[in-house]
C-alpha atoms as a PDB file:
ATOM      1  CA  UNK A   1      97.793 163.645 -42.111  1.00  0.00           C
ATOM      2  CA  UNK A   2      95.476 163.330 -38.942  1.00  0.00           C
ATOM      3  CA  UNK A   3      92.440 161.213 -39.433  1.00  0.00           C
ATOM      4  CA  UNK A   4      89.128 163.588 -39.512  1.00  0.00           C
ATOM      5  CA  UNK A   5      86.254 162.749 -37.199  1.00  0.00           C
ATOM      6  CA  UNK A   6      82.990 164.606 -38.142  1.00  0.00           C
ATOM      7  CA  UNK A   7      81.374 167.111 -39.731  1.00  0.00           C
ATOM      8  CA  UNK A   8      84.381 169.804 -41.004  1.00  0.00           C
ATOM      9  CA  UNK A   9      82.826 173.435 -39.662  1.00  0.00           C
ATOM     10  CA  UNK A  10      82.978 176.292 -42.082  1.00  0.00           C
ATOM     11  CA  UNK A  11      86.543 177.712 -42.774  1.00  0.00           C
ATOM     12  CA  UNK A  12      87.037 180.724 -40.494  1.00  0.00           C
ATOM     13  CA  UNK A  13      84.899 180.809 -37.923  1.00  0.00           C
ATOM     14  CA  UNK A  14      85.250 180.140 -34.001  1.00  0.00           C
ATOM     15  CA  UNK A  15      84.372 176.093 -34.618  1.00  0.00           C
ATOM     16  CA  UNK A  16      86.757 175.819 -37.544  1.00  0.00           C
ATOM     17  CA  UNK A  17      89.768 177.022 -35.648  1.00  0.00           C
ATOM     18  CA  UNK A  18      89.016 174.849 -32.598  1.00  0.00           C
ATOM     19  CA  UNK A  19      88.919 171.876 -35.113  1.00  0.00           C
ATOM     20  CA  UNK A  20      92.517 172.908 -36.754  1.00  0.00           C
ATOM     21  CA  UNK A  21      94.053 173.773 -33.810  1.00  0.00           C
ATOM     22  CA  UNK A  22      93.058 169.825 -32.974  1.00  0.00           C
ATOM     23  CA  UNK A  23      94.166 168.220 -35.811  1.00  0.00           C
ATOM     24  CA  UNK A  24      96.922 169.990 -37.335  1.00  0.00           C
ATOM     25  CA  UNK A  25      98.806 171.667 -33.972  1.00  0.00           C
ATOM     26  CA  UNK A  26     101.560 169.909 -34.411  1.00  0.00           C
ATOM     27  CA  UNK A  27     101.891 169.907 -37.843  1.00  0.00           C
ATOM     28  CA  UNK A  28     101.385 174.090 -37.640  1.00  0.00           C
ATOM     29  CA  UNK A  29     104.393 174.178 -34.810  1.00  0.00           C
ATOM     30  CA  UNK A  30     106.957 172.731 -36.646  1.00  0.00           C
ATOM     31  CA  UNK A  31     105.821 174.573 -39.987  1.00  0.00           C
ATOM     32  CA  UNK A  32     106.792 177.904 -38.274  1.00  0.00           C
ATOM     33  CA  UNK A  33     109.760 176.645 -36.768  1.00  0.00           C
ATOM     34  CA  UNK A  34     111.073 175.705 -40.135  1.00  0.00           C
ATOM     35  CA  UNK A  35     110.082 178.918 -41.381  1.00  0.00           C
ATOM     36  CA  UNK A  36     111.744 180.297 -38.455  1.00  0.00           C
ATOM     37  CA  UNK A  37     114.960 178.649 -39.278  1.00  0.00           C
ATOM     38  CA  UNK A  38     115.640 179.072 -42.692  1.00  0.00           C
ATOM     39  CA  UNK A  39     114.617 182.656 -42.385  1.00  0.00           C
ATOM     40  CA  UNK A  40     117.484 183.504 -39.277  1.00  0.00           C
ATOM     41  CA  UNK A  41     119.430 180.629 -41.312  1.00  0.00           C
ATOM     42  CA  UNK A  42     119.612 183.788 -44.450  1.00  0.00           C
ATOM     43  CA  UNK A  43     119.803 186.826 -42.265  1.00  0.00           C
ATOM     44  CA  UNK A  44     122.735 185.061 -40.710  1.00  0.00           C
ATOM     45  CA  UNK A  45     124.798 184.331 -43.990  1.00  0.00           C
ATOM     46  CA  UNK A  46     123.685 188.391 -45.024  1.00  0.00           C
ATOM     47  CA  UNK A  47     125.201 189.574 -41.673  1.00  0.00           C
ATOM     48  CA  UNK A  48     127.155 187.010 -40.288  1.00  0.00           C
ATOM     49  CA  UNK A  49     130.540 187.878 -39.263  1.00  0.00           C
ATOM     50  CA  UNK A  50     133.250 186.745 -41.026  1.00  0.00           C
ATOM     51  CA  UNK A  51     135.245 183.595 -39.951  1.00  0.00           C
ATOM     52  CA  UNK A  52     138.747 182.413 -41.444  1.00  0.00           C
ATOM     53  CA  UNK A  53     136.881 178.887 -40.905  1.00  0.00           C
ATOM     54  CA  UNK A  54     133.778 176.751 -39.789  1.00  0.00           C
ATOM     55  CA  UNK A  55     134.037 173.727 -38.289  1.00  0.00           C
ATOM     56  CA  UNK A  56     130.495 172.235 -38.625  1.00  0.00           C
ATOM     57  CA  UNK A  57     129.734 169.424 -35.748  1.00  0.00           C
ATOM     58  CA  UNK A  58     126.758 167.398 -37.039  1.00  0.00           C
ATOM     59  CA  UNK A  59     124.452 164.295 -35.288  1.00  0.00           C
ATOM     60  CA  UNK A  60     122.484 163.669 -32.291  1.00  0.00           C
ATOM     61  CA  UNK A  61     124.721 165.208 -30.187  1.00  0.00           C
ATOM     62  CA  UNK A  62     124.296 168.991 -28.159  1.00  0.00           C
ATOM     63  CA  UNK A  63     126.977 171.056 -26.020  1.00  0.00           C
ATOM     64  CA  UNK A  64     126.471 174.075 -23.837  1.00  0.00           C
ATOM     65  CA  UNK A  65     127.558 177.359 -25.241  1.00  0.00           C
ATOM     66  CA  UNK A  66     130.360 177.442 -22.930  1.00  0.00           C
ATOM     67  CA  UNK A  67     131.390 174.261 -24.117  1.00  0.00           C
ATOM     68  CA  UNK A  68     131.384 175.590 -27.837  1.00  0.00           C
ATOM     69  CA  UNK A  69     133.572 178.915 -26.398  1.00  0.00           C
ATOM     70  CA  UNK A  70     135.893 176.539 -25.350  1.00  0.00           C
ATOM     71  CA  UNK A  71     135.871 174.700 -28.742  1.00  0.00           C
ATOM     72  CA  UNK A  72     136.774 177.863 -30.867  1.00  0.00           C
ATOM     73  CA  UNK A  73     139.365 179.000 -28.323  1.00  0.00           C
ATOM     74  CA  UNK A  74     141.203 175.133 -28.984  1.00  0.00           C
ATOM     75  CA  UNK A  75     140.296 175.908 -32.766  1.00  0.00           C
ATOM     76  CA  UNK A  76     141.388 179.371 -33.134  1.00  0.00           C
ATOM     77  CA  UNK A  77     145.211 177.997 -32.412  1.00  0.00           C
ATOM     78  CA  UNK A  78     145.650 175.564 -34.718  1.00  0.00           C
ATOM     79  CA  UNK A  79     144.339 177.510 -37.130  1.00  0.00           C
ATOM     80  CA  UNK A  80     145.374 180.575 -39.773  1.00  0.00           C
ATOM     81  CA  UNK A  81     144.408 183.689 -40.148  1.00  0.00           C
ATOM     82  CA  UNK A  82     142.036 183.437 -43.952  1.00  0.00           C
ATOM     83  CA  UNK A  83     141.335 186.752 -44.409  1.00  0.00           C
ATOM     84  CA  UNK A  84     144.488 188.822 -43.402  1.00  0.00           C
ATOM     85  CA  UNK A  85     143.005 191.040 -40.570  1.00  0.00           C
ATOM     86  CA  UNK A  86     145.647 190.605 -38.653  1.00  0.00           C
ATOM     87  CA  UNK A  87     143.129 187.906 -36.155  1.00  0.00           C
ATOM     88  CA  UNK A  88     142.586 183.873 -36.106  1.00  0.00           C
ATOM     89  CA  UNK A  89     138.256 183.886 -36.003  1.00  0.00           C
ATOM     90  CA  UNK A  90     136.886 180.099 -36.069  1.00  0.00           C
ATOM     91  CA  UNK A  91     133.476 179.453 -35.699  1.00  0.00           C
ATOM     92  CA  UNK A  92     132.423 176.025 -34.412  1.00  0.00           C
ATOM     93  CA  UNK A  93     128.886 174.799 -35.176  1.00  0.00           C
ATOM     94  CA  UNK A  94     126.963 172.273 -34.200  1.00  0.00           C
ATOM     95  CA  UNK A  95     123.787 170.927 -35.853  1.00  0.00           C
ATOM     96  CA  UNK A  96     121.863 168.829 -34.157  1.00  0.00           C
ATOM     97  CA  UNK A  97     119.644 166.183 -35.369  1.00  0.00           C
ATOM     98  CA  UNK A  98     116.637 165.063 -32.920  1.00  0.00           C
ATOM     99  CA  UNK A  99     115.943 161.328 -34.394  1.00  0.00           C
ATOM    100  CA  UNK A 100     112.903 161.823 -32.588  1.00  0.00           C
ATOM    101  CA  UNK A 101     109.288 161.219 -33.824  1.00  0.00           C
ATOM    102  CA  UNK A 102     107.366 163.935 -34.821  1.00  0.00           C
ATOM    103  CA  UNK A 103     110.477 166.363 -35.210  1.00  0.00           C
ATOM    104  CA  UNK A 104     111.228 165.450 -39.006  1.00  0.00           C
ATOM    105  CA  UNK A 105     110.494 168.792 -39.855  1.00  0.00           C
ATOM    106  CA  UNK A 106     112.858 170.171 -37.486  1.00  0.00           C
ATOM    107  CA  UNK A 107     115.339 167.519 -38.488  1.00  0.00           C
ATOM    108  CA  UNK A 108     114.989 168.209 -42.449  1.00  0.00           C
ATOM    109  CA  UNK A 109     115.586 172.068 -41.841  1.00  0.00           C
ATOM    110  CA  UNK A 110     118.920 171.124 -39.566  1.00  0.00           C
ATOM    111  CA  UNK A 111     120.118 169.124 -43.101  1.00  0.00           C
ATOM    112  CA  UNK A 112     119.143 171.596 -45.057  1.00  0.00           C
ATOM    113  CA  UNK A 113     121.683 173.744 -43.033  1.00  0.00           C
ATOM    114  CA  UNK A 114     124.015 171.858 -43.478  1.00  0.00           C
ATOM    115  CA  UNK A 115     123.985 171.216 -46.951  1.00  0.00           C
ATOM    116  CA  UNK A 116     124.348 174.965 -47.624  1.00  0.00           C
ATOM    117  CA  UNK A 117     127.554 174.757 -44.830  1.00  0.00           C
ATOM    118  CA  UNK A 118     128.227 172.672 -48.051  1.00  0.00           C
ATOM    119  CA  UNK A 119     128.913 175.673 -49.703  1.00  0.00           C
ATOM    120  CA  UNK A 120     129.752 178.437 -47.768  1.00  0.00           C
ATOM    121  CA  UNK A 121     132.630 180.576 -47.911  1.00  0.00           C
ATOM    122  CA  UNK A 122     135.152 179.171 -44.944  1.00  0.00           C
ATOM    123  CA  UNK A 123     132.803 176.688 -44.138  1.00  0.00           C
ATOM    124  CA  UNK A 124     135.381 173.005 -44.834  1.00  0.00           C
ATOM    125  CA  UNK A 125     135.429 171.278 -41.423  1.00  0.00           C
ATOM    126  CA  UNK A 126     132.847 168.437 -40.957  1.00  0.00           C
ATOM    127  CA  UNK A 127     132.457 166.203 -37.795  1.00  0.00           C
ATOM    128  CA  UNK A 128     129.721 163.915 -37.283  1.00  0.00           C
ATOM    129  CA  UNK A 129     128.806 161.512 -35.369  1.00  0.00           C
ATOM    130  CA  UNK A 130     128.626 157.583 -36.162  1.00  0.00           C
ATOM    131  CA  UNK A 131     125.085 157.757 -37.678  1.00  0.00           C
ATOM    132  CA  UNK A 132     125.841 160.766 -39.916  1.00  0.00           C
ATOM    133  CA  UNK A 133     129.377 159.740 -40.895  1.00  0.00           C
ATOM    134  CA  UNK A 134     127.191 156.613 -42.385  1.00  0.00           C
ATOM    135  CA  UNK A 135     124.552 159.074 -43.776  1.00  0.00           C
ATOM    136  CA  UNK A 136     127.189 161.074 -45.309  1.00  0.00           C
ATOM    137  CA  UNK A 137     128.543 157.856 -47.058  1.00  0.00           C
ATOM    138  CA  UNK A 138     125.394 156.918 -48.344  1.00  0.00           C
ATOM    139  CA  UNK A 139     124.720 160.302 -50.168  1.00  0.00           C
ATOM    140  CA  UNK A 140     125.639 160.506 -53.925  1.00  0.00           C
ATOM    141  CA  UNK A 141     129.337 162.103 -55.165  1.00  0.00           C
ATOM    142  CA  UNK A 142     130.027 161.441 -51.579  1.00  0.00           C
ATOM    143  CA  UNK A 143     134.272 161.172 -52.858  1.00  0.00           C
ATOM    144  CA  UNK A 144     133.484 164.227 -54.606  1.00  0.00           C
ATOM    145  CA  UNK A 145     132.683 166.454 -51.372  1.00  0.00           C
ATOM    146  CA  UNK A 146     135.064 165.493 -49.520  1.00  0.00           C
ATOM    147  CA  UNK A 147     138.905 165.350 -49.756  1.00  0.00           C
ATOM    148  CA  UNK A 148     140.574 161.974 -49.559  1.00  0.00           C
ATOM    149  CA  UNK A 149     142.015 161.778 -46.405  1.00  0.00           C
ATOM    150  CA  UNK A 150     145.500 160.889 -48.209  1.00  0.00           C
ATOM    151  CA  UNK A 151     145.173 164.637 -49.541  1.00  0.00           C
ATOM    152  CA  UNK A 152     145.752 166.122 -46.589  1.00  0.00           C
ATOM    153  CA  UNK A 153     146.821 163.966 -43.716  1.00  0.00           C
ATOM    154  CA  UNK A 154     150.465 164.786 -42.301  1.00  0.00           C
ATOM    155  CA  UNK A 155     152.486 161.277 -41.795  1.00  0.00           C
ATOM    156  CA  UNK A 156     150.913 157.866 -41.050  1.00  0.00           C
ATOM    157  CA  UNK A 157     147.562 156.615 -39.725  1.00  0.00           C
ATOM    158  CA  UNK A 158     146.417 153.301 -38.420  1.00  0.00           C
ATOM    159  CA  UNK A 159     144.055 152.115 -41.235  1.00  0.00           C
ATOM    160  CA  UNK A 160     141.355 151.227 -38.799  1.00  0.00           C
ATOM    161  CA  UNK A 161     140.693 154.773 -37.883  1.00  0.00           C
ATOM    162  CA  UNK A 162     139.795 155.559 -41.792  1.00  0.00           C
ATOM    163  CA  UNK A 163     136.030 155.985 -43.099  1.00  0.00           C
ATOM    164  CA  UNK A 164     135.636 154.689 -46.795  1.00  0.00           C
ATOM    165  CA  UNK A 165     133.715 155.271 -49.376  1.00  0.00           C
ATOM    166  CA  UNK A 166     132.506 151.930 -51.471  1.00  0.00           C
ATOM    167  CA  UNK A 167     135.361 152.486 -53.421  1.00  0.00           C
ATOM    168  CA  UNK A 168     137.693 152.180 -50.646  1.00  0.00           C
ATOM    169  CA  UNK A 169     138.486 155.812 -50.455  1.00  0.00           C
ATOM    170  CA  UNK A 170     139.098 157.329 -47.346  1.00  0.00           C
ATOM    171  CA  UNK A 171     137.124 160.407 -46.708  1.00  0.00           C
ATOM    172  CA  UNK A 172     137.136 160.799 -42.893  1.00  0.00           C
ATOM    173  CA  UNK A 173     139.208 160.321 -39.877  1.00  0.00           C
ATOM    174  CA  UNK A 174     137.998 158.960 -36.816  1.00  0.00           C
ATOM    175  CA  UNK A 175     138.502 161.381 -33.892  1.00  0.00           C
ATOM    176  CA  UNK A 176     140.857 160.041 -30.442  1.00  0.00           C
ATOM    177  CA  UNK A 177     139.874 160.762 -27.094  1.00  0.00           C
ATOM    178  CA  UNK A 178     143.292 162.290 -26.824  1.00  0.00           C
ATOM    179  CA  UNK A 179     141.956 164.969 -29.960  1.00  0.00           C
ATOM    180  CA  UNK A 180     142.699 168.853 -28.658  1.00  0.00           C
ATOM    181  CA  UNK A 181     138.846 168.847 -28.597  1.00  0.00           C
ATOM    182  CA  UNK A 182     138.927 166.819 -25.359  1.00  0.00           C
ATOM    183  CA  UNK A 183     139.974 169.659 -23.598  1.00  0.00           C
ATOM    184  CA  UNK A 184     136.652 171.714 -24.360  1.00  0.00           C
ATOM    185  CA  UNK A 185     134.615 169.272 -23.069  1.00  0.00           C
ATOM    186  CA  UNK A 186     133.816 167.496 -26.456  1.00  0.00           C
ATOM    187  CA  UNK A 187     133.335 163.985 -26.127  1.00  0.00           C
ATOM    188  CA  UNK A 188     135.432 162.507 -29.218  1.00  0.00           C
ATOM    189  CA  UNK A 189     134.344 158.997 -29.168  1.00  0.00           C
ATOM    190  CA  UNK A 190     132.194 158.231 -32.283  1.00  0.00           C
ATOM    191  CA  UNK A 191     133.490 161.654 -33.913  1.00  0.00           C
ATOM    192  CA  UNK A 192     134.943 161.298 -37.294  1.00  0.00           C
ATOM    193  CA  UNK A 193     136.380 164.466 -39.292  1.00  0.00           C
ATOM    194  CA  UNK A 194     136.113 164.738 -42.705  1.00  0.00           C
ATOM    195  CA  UNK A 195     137.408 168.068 -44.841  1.00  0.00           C
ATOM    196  CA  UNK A 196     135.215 169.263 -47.909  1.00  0.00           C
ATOM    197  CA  UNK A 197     136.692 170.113 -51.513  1.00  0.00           C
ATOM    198  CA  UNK A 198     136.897 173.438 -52.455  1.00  0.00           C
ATOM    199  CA  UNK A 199     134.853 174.612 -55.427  1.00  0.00           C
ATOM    200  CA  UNK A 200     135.997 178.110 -56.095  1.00  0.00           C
ATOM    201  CA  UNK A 201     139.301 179.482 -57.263  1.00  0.00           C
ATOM    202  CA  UNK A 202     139.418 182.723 -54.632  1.00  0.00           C
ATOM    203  CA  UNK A 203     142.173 183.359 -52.179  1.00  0.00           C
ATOM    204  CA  UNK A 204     140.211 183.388 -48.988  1.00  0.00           C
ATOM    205  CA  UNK A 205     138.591 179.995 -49.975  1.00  0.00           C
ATOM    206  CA  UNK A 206     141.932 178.149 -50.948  1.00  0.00           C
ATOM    207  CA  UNK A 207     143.540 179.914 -47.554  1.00  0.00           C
ATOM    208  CA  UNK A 208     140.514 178.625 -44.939  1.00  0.00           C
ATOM    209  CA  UNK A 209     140.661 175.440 -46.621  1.00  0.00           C
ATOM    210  CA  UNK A 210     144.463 175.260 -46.078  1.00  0.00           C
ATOM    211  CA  UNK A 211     143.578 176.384 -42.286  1.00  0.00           C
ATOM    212  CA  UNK A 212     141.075 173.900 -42.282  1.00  0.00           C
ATOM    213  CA  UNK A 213     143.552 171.101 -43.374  1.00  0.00           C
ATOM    214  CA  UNK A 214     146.012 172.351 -40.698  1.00  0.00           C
ATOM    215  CA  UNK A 215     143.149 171.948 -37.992  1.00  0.00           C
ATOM    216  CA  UNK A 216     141.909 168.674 -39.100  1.00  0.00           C
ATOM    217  CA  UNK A 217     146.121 167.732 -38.361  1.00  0.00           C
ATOM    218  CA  UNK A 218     145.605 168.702 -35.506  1.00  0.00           C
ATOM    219  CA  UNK A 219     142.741 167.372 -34.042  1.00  0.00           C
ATOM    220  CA  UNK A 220     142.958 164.031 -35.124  1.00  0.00           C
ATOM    221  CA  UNK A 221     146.089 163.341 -33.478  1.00  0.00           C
END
């Protein structure tokens, strides 16, 4: 909290506004812009349209729009088609963390996103970066969100590209420069991909995470 110098004017009038605006501007900014986000963050998942996957692309890391077109169209044909309407949809999202001072709020509300990506229908691709890859490990049931890597993984590996757990189980796979991502402009190095369990027993759930698995094949190569 900012340190107070003076007499506090009344609440309210002219004075007292001048004096918050000074002390707690920053503080009021990035209160709305949370606010902000969460709020688009659930009109989105009311009226969002429906993907056969999400690939979620989370760290300090931020690409153009076009670069993200690019990303889906690479995504969208290695992929299935989830919910039968005839169409391959894959939406790639990125969520980006600042690491910057005085944007923790900002930060926390980008996590908070993606925890509930955590959870969301279609949503079972995860990429981060180096520093969230290590944040992810150091959450709790960490094993449990994600599949093991030997779950899912079509032929052999070399070992060094594998992120453990403590328990020496691999969770995620650390993405090549040769990856099909490459080609939209996605820089690969530092990248690991991880795919998350599935916790519901409905077809379009087990079918995106079967797309998802298919993907993750193919990106990692």
């Amino acid at each position: 909290m900012a340190e107070k110098y003076g007499v506090v004017p009344d609440r309210f009038t002219k004075e007292w506004w001048e004096y918050f605006w000074m002390y707690y501007k920053w503080h009021t900014i990035a209160t709305v812009f949370v606010i902000i986000f969460v709020a688009v963050t659930i009109v989105q998942c009311v009226t969002k349209e429906k993907f056969d996957l999400t690939v979620n692309c989370m760290g300090q890391i931020s690409y153009s729009q076009e670069c993200l077109d690019k990303a889906e169209n690479v995504c969208n044909q290695y992929s299935s088609d989830a919910d039968g309407n005839g169409e391959v949809n894959v939406f790639f999202q990125q969520l980006t963390i600042t690491g910057a001072a005085g944007s923790e709020e900002m930060d926390y509300a980008v996590q908070t996103k993606h925890d509930m990506e955590l959870g969301n229908d279609g949503s079972f691709v995860f990429i981060y970066d180096e520093n969230e890859t290590q944040n992810q490990l150091q959450r709790d049931h960490t094993a449990q969100t994600y599949l093991d890597v030997r779950d899912w993984i079509d032929g052999d590996i070399d070992e060094e590209r594998l992120v453990k757990t403590n328990d020496g189980t691999p969770i995620a796979v650390k993405l090549t420069a040769s990856s099909p991502l490459a080609e939209s402009g996605i820089k690969t190095e530092g990248l690991a991909l991880c795919v998350r369990q599935n916790y519901t027993d409905d077809d379009f759930n087990a079918l995106s995470q079967q797309s998802a698995i298919e993907l993750a094949n193919a990106l990692i190569k």
